[in-house]
N, C-alpha and C. Protein backbone atom coordinates (compact mmCIF):
# COMPACT_ATOMS: atom_id res chain seq x y z
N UNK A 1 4.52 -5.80 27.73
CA UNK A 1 5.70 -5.00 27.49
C UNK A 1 5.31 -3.53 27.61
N UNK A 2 5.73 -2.93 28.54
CA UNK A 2 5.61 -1.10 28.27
C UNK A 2 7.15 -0.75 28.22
N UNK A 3 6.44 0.71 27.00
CA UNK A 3 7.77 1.46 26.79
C UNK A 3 7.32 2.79 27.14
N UNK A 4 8.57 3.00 27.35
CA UNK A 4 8.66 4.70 28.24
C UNK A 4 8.78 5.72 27.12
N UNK A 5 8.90 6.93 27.64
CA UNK A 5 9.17 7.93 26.72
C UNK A 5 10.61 7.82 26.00
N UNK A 6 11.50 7.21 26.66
CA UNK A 6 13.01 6.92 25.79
C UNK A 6 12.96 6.33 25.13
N UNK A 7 12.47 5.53 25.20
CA UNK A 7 12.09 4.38 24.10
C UNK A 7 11.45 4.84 22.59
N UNK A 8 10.28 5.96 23.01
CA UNK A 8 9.50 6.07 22.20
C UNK A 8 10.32 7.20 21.23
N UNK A 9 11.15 7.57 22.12
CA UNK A 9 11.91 8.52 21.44
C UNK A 9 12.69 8.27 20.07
N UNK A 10 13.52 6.81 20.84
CA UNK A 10 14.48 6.37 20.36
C UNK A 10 14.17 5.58 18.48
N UNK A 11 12.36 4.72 18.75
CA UNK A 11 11.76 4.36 17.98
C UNK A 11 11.50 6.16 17.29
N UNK A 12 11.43 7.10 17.41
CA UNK A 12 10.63 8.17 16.66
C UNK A 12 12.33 8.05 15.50
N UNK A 13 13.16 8.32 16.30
CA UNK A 13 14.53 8.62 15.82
C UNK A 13 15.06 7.78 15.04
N UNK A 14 14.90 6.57 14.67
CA UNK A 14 15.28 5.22 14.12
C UNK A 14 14.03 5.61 13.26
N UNK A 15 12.83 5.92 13.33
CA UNK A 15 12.24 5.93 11.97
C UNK A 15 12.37 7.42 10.68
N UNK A 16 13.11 7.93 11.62
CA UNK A 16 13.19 9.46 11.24
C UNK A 16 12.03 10.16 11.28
N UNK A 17 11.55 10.18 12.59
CA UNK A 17 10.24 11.16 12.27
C UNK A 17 9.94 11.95 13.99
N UNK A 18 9.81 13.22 13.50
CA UNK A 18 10.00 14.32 14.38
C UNK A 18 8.73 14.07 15.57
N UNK A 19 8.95 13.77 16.90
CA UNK A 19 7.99 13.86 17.94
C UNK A 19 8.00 14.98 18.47
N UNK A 20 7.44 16.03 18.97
CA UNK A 20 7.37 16.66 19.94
C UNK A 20 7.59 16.66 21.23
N UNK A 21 8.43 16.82 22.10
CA UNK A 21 8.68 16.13 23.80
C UNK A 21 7.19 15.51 24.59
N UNK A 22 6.50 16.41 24.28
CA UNK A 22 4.96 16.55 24.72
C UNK A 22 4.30 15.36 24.19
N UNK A 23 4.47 14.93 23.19
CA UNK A 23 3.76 13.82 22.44
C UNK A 23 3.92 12.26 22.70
N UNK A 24 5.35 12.28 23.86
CA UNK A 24 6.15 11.32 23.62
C UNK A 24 5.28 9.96 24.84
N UNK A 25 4.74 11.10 26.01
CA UNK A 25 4.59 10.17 27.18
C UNK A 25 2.53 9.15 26.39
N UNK A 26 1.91 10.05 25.50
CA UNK A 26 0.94 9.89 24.88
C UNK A 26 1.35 8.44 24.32
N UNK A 27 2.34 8.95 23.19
CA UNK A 27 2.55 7.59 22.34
C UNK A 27 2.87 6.13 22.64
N UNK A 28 3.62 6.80 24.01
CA UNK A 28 4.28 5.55 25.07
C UNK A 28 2.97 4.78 24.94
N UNK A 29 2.13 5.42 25.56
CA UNK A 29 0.96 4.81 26.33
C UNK A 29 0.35 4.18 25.20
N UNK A 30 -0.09 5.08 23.64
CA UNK A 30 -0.63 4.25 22.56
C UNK A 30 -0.01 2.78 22.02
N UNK A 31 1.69 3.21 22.33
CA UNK A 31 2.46 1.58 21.53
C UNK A 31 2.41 0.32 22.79
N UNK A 32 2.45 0.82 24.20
CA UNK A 32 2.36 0.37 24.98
C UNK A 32 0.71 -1.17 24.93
N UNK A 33 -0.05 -0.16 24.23
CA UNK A 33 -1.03 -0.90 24.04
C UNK A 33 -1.47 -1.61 23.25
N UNK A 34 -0.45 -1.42 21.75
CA UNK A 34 -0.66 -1.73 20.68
C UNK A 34 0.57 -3.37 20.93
N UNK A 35 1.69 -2.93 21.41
CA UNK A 35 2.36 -4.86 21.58
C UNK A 35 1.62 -5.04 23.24
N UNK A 36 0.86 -5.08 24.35
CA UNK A 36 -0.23 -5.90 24.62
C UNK A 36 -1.17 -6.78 23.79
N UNK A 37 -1.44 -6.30 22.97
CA UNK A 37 -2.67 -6.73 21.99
C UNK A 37 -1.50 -7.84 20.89
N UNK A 38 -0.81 -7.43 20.09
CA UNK A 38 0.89 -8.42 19.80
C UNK A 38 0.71 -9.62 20.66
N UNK A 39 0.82 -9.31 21.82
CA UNK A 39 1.61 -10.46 23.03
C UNK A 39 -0.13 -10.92 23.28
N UNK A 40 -1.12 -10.99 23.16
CA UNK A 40 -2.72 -11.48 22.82
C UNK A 40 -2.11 -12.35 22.14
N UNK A 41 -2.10 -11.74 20.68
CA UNK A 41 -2.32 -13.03 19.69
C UNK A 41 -1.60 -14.05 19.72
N UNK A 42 -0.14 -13.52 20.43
CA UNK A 42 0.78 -14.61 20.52
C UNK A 42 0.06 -16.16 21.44
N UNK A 43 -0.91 -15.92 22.33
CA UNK A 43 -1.60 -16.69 22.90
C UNK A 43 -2.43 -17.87 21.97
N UNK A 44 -2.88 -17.44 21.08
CA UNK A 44 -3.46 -18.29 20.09
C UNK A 44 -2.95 -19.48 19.75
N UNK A 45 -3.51 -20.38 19.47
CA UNK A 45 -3.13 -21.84 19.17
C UNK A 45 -2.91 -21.69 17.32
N UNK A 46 -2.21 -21.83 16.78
CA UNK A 46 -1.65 -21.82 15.64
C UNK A 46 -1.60 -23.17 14.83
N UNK A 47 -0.99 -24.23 15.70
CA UNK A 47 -0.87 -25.44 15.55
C UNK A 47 -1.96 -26.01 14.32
N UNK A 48 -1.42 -26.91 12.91
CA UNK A 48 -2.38 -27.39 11.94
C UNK A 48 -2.62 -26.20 11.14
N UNK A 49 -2.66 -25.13 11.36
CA UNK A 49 -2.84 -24.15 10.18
C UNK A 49 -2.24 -23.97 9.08
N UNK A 50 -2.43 -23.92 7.93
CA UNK A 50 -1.50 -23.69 7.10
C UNK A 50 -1.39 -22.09 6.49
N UNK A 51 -0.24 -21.55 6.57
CA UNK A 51 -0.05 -20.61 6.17
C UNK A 51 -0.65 -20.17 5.16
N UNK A 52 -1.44 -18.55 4.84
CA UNK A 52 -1.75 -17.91 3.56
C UNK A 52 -1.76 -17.05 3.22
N UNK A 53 -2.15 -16.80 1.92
CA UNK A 53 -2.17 -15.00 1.65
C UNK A 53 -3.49 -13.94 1.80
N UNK A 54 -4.70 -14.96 1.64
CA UNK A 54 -5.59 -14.48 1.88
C UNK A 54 -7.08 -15.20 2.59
N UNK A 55 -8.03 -14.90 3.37
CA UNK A 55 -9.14 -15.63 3.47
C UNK A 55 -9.57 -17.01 2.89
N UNK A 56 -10.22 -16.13 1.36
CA UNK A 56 -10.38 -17.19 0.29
C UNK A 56 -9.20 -17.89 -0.32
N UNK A 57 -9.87 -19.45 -0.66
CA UNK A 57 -8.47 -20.42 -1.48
C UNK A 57 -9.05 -19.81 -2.29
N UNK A 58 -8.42 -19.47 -3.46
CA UNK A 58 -9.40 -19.48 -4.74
C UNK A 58 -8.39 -18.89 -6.26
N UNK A 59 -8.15 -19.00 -7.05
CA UNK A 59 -7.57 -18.45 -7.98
C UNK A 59 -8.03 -17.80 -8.60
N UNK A 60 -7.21 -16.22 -8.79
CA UNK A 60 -7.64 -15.93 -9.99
C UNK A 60 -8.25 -15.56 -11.26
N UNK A 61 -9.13 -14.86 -11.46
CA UNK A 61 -9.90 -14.58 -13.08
C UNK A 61 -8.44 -14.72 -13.80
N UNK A 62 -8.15 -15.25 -14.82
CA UNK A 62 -7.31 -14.82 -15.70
C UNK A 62 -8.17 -14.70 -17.68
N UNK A 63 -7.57 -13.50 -17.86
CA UNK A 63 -7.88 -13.44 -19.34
C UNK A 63 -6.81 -14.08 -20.40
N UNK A 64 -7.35 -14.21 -21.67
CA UNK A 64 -6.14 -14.83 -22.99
C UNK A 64 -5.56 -13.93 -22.64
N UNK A 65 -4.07 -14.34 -22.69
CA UNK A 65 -2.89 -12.74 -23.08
C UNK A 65 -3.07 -13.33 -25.15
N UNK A 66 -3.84 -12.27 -25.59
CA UNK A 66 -3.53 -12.01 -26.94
C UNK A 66 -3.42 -10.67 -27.28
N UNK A 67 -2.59 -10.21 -28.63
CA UNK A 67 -2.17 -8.83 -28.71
C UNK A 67 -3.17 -8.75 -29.88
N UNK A 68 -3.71 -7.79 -29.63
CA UNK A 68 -5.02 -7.20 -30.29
C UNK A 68 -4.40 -5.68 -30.42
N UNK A 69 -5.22 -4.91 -31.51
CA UNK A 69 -5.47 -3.39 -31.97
C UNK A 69 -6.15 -2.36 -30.91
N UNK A 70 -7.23 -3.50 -29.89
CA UNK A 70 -8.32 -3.04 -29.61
C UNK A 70 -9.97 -3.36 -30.35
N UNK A 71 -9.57 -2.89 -31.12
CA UNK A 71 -11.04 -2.77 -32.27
C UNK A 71 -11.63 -1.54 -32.54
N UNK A 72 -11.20 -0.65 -31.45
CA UNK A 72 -11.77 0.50 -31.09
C UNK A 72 -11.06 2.06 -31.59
N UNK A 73 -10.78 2.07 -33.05
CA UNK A 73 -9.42 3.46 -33.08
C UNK A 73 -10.46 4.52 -32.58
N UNK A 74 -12.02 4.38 -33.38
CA UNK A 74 -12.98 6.06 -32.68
C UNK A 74 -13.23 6.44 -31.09
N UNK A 75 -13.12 5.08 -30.44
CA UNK A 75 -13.43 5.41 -29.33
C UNK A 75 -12.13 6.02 -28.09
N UNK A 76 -10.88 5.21 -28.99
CA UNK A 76 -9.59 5.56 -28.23
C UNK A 76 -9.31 6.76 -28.95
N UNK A 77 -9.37 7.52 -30.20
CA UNK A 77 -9.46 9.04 -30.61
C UNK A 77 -9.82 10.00 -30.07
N UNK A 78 -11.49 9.46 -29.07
CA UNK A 78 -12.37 10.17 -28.31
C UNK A 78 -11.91 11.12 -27.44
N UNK A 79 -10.57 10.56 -26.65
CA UNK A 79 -9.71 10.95 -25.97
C UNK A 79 -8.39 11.75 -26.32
N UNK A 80 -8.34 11.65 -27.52
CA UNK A 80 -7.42 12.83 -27.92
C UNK A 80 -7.86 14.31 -27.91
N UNK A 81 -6.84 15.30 -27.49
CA UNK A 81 -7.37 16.49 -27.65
C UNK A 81 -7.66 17.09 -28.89
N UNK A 82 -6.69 16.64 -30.12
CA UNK A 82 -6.49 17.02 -31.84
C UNK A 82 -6.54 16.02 -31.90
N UNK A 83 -7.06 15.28 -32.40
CA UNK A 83 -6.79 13.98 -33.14
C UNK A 83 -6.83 14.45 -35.14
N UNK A 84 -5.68 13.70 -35.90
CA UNK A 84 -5.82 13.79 -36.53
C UNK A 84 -5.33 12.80 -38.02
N UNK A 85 -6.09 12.66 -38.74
CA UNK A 85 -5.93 11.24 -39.40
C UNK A 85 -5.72 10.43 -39.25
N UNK A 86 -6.69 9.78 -38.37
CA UNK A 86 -6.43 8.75 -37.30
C UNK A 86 -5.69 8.35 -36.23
N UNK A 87 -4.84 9.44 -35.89
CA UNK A 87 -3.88 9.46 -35.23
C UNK A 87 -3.65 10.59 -34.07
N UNK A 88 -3.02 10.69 -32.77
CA UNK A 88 -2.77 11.30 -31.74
C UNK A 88 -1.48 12.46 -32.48
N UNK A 89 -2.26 13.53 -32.26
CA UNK A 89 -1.37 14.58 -32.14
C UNK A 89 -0.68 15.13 -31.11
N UNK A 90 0.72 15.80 -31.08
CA UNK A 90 1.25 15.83 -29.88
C UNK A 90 1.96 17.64 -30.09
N UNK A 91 2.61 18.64 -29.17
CA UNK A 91 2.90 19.43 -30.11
C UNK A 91 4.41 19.42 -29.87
N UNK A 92 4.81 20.54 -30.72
CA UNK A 92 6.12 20.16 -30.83
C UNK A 92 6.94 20.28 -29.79
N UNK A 93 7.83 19.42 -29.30
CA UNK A 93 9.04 20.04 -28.33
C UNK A 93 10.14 20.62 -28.59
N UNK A 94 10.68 20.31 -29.87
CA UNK A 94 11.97 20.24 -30.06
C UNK A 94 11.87 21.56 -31.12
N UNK A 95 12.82 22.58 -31.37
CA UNK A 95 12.80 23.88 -31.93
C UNK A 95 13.57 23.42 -33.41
């Protein structure tokens, strides 16, 4: 499949994005090459495969969902700028 500069235009314009006139006969030639390589894979034998999402079968790490404190109030404080009586200080917004 090759596309011309109208084309490429037409694709710039349908995605909303500004080409330069100058840029247009370039890109031809880049998309031009990019569905060659499309119309490749289409060649491939597919047949018996089963569809997936990734490489590996594999599931998963999953952790307990339990609701915990942490354990940690000094180390999550660490990160406050004021911390004070155990607690996150914030300053005021409201007058």
């Amino acid at each position: 499949m090759s596309l011309d500069s109208k084309t490429v235009a037409h694709i710039a314009t349908l995605a909303r994005i500004r080409v330069p006139e100058s840029d247009l006969p370039g890109l031809a030639q880049e998309l031009t090459g990019i569905m060659a390589w499309i119309e490749q894979l289409n060649e491939v034998d597919t047949k018996g495969v089963q569809p997936m999402s990734g490489v590996l079968a594999r599931d998963l790490p999953r952790r307990a969902d339990v609701v915990n404190d942490g354990g940690n109030p000094d180390k999550v404080l660490a990160n406050a700028p004021e911390p004070a009586h155990g607690f996150f200080t914030v300053p005021k917004v409201i007058e």
